[in-house]
Protein backbone atom coordinates (compact mmCIF):
# COMPACT_ATOMS: atom_id res chain seq x y z
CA UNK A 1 98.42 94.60 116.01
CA UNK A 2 97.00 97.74 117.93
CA UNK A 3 99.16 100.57 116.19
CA UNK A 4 97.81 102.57 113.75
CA UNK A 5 100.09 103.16 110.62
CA UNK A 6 98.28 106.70 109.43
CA UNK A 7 99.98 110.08 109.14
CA UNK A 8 102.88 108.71 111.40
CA UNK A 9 100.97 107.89 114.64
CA UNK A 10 101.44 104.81 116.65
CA UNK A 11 98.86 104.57 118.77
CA UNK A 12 95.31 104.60 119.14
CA UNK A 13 93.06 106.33 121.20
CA UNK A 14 90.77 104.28 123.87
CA UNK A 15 87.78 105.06 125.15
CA UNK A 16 88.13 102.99 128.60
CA UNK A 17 90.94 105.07 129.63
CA UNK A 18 90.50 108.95 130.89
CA UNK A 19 88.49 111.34 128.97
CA UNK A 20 90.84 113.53 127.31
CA UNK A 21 89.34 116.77 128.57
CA UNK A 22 88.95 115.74 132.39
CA UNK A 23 92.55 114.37 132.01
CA UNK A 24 93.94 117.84 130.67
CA UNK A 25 92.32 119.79 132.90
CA UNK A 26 93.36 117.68 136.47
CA UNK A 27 96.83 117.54 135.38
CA UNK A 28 96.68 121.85 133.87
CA UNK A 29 95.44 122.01 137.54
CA UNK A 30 97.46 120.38 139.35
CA UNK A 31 100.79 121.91 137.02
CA UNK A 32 99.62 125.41 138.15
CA UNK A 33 99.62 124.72 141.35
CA UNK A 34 102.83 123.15 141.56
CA UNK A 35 104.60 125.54 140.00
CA UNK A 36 102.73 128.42 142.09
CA UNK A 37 104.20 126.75 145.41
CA UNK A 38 107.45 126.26 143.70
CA UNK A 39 108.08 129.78 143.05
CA UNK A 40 107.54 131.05 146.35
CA UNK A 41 110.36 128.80 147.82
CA UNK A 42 113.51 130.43 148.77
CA UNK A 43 115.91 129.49 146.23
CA UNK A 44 119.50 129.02 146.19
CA UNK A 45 121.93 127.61 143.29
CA UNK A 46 123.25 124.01 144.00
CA UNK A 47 126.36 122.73 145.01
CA UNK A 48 127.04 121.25 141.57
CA UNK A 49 128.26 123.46 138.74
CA UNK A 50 125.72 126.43 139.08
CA UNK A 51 126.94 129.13 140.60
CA UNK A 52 130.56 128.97 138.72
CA UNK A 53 129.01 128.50 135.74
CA UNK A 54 126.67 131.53 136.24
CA UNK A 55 129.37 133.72 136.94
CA UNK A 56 131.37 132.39 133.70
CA UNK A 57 128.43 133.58 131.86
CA UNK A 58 127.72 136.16 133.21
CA UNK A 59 131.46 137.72 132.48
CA UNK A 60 130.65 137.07 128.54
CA UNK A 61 127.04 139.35 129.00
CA UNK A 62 129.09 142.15 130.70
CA UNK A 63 131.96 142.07 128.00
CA UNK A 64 130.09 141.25 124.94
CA UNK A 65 126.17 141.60 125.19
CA UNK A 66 123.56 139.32 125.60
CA UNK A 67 123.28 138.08 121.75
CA UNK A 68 127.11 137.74 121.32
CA UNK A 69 128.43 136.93 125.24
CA UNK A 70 125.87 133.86 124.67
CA UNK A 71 127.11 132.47 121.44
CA UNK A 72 130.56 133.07 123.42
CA UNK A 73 129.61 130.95 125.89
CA UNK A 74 128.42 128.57 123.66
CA UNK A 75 131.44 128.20 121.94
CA UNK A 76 133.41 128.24 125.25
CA UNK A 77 131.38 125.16 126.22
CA UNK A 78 132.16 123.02 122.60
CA UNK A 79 135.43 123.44 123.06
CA UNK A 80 135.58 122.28 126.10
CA UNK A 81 133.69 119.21 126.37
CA UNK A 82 136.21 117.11 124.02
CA UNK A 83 138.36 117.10 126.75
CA UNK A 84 136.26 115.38 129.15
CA UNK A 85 135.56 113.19 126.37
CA UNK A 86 131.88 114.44 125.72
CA UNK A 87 129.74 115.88 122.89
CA UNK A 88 126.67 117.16 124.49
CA UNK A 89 125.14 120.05 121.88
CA UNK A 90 122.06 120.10 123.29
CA UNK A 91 123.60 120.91 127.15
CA UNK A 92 125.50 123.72 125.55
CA UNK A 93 122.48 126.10 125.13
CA UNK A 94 120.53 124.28 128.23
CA UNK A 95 123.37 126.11 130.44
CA UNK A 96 123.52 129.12 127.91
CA UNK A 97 119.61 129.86 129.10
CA UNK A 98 119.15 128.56 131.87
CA UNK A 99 122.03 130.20 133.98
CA UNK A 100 120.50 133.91 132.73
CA UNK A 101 117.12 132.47 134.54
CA UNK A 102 116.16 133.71 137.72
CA UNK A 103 117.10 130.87 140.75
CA UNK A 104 113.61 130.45 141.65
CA UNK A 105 112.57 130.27 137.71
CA UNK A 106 115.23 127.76 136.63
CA UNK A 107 113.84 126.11 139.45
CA UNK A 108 110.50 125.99 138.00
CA UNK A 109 112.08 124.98 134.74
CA UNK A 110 113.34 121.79 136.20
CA UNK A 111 110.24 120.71 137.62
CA UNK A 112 108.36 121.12 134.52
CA UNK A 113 110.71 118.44 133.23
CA UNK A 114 109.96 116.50 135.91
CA UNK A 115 106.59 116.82 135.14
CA UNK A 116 106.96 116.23 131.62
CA UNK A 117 109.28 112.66 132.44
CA UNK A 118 106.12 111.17 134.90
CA UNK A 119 103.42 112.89 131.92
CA UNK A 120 104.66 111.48 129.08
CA UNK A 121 104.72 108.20 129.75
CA UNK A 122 101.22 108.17 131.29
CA UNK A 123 100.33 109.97 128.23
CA UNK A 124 101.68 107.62 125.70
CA UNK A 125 99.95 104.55 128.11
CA UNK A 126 96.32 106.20 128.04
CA UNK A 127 96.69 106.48 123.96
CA UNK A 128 97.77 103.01 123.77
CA UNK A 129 94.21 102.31 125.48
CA UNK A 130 94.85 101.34 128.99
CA UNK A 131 92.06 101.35 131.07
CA UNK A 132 91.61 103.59 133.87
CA UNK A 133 92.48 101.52 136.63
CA UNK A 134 95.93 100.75 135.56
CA UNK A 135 96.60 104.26 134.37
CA UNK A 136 96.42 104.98 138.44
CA UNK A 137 98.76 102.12 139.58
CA UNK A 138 101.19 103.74 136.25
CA UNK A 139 101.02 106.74 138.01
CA UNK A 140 102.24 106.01 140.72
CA UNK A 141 104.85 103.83 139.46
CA UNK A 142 105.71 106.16 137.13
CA UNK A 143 106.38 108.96 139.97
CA UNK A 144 108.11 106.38 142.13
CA UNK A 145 110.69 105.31 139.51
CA UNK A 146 111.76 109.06 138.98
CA UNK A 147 112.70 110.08 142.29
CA UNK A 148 116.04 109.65 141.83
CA UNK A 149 115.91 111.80 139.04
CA UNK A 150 113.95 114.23 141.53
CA UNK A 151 117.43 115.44 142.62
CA UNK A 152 117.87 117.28 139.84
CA UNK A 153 115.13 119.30 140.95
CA UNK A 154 118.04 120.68 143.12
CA UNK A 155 120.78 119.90 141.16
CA UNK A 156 120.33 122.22 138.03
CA UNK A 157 123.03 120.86 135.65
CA UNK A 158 122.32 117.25 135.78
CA UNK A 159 121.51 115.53 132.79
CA UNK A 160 119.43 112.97 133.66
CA UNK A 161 116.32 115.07 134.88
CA UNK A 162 117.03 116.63 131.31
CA UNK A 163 117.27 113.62 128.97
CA UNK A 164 114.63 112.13 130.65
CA UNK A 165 112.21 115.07 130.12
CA UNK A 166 113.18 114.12 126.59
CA UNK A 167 112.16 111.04 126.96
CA UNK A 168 108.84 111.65 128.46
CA UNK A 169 107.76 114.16 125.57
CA UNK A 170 109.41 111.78 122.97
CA UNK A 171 106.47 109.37 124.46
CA UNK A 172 103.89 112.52 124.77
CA UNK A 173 104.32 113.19 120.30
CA UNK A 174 102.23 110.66 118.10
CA UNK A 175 104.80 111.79 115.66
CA UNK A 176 107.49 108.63 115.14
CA UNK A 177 110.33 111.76 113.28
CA UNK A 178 109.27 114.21 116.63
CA UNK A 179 110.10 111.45 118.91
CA UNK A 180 113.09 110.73 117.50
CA UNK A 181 114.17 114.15 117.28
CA UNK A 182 113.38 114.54 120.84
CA UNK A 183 114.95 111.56 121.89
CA UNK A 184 118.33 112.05 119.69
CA UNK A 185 118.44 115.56 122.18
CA UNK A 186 118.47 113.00 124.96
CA UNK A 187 121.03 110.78 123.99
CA UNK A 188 123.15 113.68 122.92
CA UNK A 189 122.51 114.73 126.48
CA UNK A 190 123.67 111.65 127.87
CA UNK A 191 124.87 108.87 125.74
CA UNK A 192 123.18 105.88 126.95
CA UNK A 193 119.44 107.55 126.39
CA UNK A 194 120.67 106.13 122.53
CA UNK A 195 119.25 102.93 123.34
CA UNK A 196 115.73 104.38 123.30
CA UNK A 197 116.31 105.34 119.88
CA UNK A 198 117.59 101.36 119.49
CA UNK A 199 114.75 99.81 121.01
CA UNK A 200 112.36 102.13 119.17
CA UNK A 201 114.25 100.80 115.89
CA UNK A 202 113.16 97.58 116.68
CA UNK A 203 109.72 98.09 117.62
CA UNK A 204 109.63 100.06 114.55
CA UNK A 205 110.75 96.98 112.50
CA UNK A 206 108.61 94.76 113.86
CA UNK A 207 105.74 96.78 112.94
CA UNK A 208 106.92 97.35 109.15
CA UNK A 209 108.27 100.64 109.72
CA UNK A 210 111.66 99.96 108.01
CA UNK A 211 112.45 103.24 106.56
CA UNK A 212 111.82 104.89 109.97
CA UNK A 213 112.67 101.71 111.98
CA UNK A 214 116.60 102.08 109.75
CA UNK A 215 116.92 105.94 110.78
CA UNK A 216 116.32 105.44 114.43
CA UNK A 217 118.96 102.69 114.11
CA UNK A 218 121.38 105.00 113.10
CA UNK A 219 120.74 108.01 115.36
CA UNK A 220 121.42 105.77 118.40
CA UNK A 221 124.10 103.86 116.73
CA UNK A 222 125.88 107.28 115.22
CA UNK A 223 125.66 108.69 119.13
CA UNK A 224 126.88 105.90 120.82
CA UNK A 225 129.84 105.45 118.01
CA UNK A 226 130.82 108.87 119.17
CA UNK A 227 130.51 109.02 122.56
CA UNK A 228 132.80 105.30 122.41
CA UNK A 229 135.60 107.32 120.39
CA UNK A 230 135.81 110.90 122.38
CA UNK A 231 135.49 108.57 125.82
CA UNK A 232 138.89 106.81 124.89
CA UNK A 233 140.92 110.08 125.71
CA UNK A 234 138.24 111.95 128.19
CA UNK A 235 139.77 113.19 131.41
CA UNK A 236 136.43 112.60 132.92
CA UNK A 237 135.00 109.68 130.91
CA UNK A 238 138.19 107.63 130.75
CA UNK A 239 137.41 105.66 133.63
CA UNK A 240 134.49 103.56 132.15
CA UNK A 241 136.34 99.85 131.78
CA UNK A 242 135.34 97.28 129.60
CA UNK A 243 137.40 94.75 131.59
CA UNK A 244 135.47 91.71 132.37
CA UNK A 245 137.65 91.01 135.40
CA UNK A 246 136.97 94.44 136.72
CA UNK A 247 135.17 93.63 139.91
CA UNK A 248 134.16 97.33 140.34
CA UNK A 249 131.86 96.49 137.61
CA UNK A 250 130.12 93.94 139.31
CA UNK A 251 129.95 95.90 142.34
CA UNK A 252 127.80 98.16 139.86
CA UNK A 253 125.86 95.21 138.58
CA UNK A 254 124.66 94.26 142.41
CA UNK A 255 123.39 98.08 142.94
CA UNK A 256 120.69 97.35 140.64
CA UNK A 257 118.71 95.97 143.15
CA UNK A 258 119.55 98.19 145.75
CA UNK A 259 115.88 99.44 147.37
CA UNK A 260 114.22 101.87 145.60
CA UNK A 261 114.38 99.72 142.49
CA UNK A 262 113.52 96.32 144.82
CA UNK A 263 110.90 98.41 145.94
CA UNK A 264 109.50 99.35 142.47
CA UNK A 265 108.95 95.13 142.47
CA UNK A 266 107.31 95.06 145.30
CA UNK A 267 104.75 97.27 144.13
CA UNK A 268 104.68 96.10 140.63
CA UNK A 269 103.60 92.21 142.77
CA UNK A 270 101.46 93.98 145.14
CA UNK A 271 98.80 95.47 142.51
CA UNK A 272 99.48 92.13 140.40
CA UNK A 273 98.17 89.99 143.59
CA UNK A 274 95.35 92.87 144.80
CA UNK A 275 94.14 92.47 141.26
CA UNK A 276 94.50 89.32 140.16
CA UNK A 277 96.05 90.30 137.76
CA UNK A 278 99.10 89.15 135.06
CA UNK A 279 101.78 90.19 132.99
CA UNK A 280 102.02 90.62 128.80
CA UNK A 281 103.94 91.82 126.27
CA UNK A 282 102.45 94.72 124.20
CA UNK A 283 104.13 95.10 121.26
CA UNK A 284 106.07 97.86 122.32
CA UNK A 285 107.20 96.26 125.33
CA UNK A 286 110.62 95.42 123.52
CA UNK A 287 111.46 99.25 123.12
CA UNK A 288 111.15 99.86 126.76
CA UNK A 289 113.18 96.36 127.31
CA UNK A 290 115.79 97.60 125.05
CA UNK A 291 115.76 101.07 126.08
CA UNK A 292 115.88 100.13 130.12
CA UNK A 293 118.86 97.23 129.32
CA UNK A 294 121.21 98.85 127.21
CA UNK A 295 121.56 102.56 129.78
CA UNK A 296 122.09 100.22 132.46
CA UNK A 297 124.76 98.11 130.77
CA UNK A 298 126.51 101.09 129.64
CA UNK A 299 126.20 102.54 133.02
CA UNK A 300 127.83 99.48 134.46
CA UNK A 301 131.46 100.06 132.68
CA UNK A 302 131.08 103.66 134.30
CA UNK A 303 129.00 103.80 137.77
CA UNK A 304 125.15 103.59 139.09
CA UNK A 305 125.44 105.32 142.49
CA UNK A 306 123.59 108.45 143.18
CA UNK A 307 121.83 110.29 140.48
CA UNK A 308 123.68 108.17 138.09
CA UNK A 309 120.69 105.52 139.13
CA UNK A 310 117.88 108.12 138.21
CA UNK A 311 117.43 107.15 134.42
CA UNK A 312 118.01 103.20 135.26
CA UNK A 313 115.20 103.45 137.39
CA UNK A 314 112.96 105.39 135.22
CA UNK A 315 113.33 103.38 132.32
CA UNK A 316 113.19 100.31 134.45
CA UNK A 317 109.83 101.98 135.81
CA UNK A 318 108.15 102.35 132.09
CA UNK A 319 109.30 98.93 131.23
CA UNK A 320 107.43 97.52 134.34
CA UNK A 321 104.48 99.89 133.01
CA UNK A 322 104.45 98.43 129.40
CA UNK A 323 104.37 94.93 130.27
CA UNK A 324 101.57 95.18 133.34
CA UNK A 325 98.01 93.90 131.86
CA UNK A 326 94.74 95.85 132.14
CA UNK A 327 92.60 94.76 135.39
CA UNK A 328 89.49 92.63 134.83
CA UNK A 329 86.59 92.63 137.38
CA UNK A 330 88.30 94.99 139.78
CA UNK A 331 85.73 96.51 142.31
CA UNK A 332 86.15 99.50 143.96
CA UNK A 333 87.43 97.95 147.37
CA UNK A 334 90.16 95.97 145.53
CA UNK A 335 91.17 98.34 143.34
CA UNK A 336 92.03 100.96 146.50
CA UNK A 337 93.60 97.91 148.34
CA UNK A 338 95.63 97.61 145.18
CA UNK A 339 96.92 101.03 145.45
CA UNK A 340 98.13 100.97 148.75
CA UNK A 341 101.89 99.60 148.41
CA UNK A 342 102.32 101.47 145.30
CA UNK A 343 101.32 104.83 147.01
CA UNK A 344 103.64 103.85 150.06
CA UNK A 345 106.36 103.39 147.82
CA UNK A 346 105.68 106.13 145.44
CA UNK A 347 105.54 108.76 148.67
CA UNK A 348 108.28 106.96 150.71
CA UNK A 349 111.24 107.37 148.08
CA UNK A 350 109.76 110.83 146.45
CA UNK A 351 109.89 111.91 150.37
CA UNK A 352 113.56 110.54 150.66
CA UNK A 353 114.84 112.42 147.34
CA UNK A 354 112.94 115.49 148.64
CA UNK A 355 114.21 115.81 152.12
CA UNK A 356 117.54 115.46 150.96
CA UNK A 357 117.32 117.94 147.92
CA UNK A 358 115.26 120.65 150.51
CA UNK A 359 118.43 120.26 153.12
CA UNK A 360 121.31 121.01 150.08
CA UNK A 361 118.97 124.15 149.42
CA UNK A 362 118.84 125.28 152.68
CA UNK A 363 122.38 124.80 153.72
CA UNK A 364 123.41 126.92 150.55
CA UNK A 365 120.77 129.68 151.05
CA UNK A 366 121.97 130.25 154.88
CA UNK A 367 125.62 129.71 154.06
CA UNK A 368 125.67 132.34 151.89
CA UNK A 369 123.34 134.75 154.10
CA UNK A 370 125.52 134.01 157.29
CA UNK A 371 128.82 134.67 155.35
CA UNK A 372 127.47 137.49 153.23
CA UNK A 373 128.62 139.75 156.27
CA UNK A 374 131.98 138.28 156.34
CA UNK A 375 134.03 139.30 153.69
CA UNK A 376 138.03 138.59 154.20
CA UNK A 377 137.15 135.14 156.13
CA UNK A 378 138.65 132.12 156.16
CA UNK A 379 135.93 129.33 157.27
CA UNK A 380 136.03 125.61 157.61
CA UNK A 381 132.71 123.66 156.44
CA UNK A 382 131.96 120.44 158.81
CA UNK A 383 129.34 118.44 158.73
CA UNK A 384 127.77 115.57 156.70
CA UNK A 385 125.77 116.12 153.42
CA UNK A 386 125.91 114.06 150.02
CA UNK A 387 126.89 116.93 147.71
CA UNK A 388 127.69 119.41 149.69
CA UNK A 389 130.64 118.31 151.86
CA UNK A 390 131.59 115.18 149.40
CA UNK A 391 134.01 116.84 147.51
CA UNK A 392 135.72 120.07 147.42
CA UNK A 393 133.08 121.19 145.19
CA UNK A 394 130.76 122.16 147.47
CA UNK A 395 132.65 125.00 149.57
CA UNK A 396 133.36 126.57 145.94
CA UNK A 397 129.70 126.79 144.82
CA UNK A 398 129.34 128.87 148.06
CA UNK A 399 131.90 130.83 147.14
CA UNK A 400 130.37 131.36 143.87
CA UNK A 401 127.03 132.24 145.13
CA UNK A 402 128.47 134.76 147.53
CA UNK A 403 130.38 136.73 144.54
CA UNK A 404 126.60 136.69 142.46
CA UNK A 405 125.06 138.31 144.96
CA UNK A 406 128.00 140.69 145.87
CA UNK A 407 131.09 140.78 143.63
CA UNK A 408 133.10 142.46 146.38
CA UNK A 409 133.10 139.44 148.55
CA UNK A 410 136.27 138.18 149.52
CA UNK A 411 137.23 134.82 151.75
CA UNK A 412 137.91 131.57 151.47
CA UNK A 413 135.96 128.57 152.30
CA UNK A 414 137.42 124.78 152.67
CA UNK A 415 136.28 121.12 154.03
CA UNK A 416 137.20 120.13 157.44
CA UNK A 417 140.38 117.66 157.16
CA UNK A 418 139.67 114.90 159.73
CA UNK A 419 143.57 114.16 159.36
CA UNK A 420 144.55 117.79 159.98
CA UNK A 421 142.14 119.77 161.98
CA UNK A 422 141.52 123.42 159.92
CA UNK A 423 139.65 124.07 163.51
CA UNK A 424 143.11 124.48 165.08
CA UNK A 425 144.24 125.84 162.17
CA UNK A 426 145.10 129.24 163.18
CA UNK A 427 143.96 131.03 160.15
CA UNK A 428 140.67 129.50 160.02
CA UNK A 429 138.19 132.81 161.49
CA UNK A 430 135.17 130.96 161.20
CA UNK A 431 133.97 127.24 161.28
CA UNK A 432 130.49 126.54 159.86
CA UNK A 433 128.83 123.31 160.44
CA UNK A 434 125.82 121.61 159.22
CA UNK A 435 123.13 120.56 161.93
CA UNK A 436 124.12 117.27 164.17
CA UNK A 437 127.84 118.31 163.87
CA UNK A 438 129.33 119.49 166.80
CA UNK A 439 131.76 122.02 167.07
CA UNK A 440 134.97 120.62 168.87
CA UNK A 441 137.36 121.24 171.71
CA UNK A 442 140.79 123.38 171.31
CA UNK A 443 139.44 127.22 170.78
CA UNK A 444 136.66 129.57 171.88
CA UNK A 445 133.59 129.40 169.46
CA UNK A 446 131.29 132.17 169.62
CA UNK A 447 128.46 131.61 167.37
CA UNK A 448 127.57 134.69 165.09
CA UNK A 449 124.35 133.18 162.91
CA UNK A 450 121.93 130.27 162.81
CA UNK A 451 119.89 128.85 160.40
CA UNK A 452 117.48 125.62 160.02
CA UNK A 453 120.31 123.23 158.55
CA UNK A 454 123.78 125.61 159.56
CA UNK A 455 125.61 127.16 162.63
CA UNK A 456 128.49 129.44 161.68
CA UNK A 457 130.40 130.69 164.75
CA UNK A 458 133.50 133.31 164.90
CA UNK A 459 137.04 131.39 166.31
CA UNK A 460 139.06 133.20 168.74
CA UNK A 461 143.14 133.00 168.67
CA UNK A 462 143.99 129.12 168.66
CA UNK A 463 145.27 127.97 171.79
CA UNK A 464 149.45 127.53 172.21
């Protein structure tokens, strides 16, 4: 057994992997420097939740103070997830503080949890005493398993980035009651994070833990028992099925291997070929197997498609990580060979995530600057963008981000209808489209502003 049963820590430190004070200060470093280019991006709040939710806040500050309009706000929010059958304490004060951020701050914010989900992990791996070489290919699968969760980078709200910040510094603590703690905030986040506290139960059990192994137990256990009862009645969660015969649920099953997590194989086989190398079963490895299983089996009865996939794959990602053996007569040649596929995948799908989170930005940041000037219009949004034109949502978070940065703005702003044109609409002033969308026939288009990812341009009368 390699754990350590004194003063609460589980693992050991080893003196093959990174030198603790080289490690800290690369990855201080590299932190600062991040967050340094961060900040000076041009910010704008997402098309998800932010901007209403800033304004909602904002209205308790104005009436009631900062101190009492944010315990109003708090309250506002209990209340109100029961009815779409959540119970999500710790995302009550996450929107409480982070809405009264700065844009380009709760930005920052977000990628320190990033930084904290890839850290953790490769944190928690060094202390269990994997040697240096393997810590690298971790890395990078580490980095390539979040990037679905990178959207949240973008997407402030979401959950998943959140929990699985959680997550990572549950791993970071040596402290078995810390990472629980931590990792109860997660599942109370999002439910199905409760089968890290499961897995570490049994890990925990197997390692004569009982008392401690018995209390994780019945953290996860208590969450999920709640989340089951308030998801029978939830306008939102109601539609998670636990019919077998439900075919969208195998339809779920068969994203599991869509790419990015096929791709996480290939590089997994890659290193394991480069290196000679093999696969074994710390004794942890049945956490992470537990932990990885039972999110995407609860995920199944509700949906895995977009960011919903970015905690399968992370999890999926550590798992892979635990159960990878150290190298063994690796030279330098092989080792870099090793790393190639792993770095290829790890840039390819962080550079997918990224491009698309970059072009939601921008399209918010110059929608909002090209209207800004155009109070009392009534525009039409066309174009293609996951997000942004998906759902009516997106023209509303506009709206939203146009009455933060002047509360006197007036106007309305909708999706085009491909069944019933709102460019021959006749009260439609203004039709803004996203780049590669072309404005069509019917009525004069004059266009009045022009940004990298949006063209908005100024209808005359509609013809007839």
């Amino acid at each position: 057994m390699d754990s350590s049963l004194h003063g609460g820590s589980l693992e050991n430190t080893d003196r093959r992997a990174w030198p603790t004070k080289t490690f800290s200060l690369v990855a201080g470093a590299t932190i600062l420097i991040l967050l340094s280019i961060w900040l000076l991006l041009p910010w704008e709040w997402s098309p998800i939740d932010d901007a209403q939710q800033v304004l909602l806040l904002q209205n308790e500050l104005q009436k009631s103070g900062t101190v009492q309009g944010s315990i109003n706000r708090f309250v506002q929010l209990a209340k109100a997830d029961p009815e779409w059958g959540l119970f999500r304490p710790p995302y009550w004060v996450f929107q409480v503080i982070i809405y009264q951020l700065p844009v380009a701050v709760a930005h920052a914010v977000r990628l320190l949890m990033a930084i904290a989900a890839i850290l953790g992990p490769l944190i928690y791996f060094r202390r269990r005493g994997v040697k240096s070489q393997t810590l690298w290919f971790i890395l990078l699968l580490l980095i390539a398993s979040a990037a679905t969760l990178y959207q949240g980078l973008f997407l402030t709200s979401l959950q998943e980035l959140s929990g699985a910040a959680l997550i990572g510094l549950g791993l970071m603590t040596k402290r078995s009651w810390l990472r629980m703690a931590l990792w109860l905030g997660a599942a109370l986040l999002k439910s199905p994070f409760s089968w890290m506290l499961i897995g570490y139960s049994v890990y925990l059990w197997r390692i004569n833990r009982r008392r401690e192994a018995i209390s994780s137990a019945i953290l996860g256990i208590s969450v999920l028992g709640i989340s089951f009862v308030l998801s029978r009645t939830g306008s939102y969660t109601s539609g998670a099925s636990l019919n077998p015969l439900d075919l969208g649920k195998y339809e779920n099953f068969s994203r599991l291997v869509e790419p990015m997590n096929a791709l996480l194989l290939v590089g997994l086989i890659w290193w394991l070929i480069a290196t000679n190398g093999s696969i074994r079963r710390r004794p942890d490895w049945v956490m992470f197997l537990i932990g990885w299983a039972g999110y995407t089996l609860q995920m199944i009865l509700w949906g895995v498609t977009a960011y919903y996939m970015g905690p399968i794959s992370y999890l999926f990602g550590i798992f892979l990580a635990a159960v990878v053996a150290d190298t063994s007569g690796v030279n330098r040649k092989q080792f870099l060979v090793a790393l190639l596929m792993p770095a290829f995948v790890a840039f390819w799908l962080t550079r997918i995530t990224l491009n698309l989170g970059f072009e939601i930005n921008s399209v918010m940041l110059e929608s909002r600057q090209c209207l800004a000037s155009h109070s009392g219009s009534n525009t039409v949004m066309a174009g293609s963008l996951l997000y942004v034109t998906s759902s009516p949502e997106g023209p509303i978070q506009i709206m939203g981000t146009l009455k933060l940065n002047d509360p006197t703005w007036e106007g309305s702003i909708v999706l085009e209808d491909p069944q019933s044109s709102g460019f021959l609409n006749p009260d439609t002033t203004h039709y803004l489209t996203i780049t590669g969308f072309e404005v069509p026939p019917g009525r004069n288009a004059v266009q009045v502003c022009e940004g990298s990812a949006i063209t908005l341009y100024e209808l005359a009368q509609a013809n007839g």
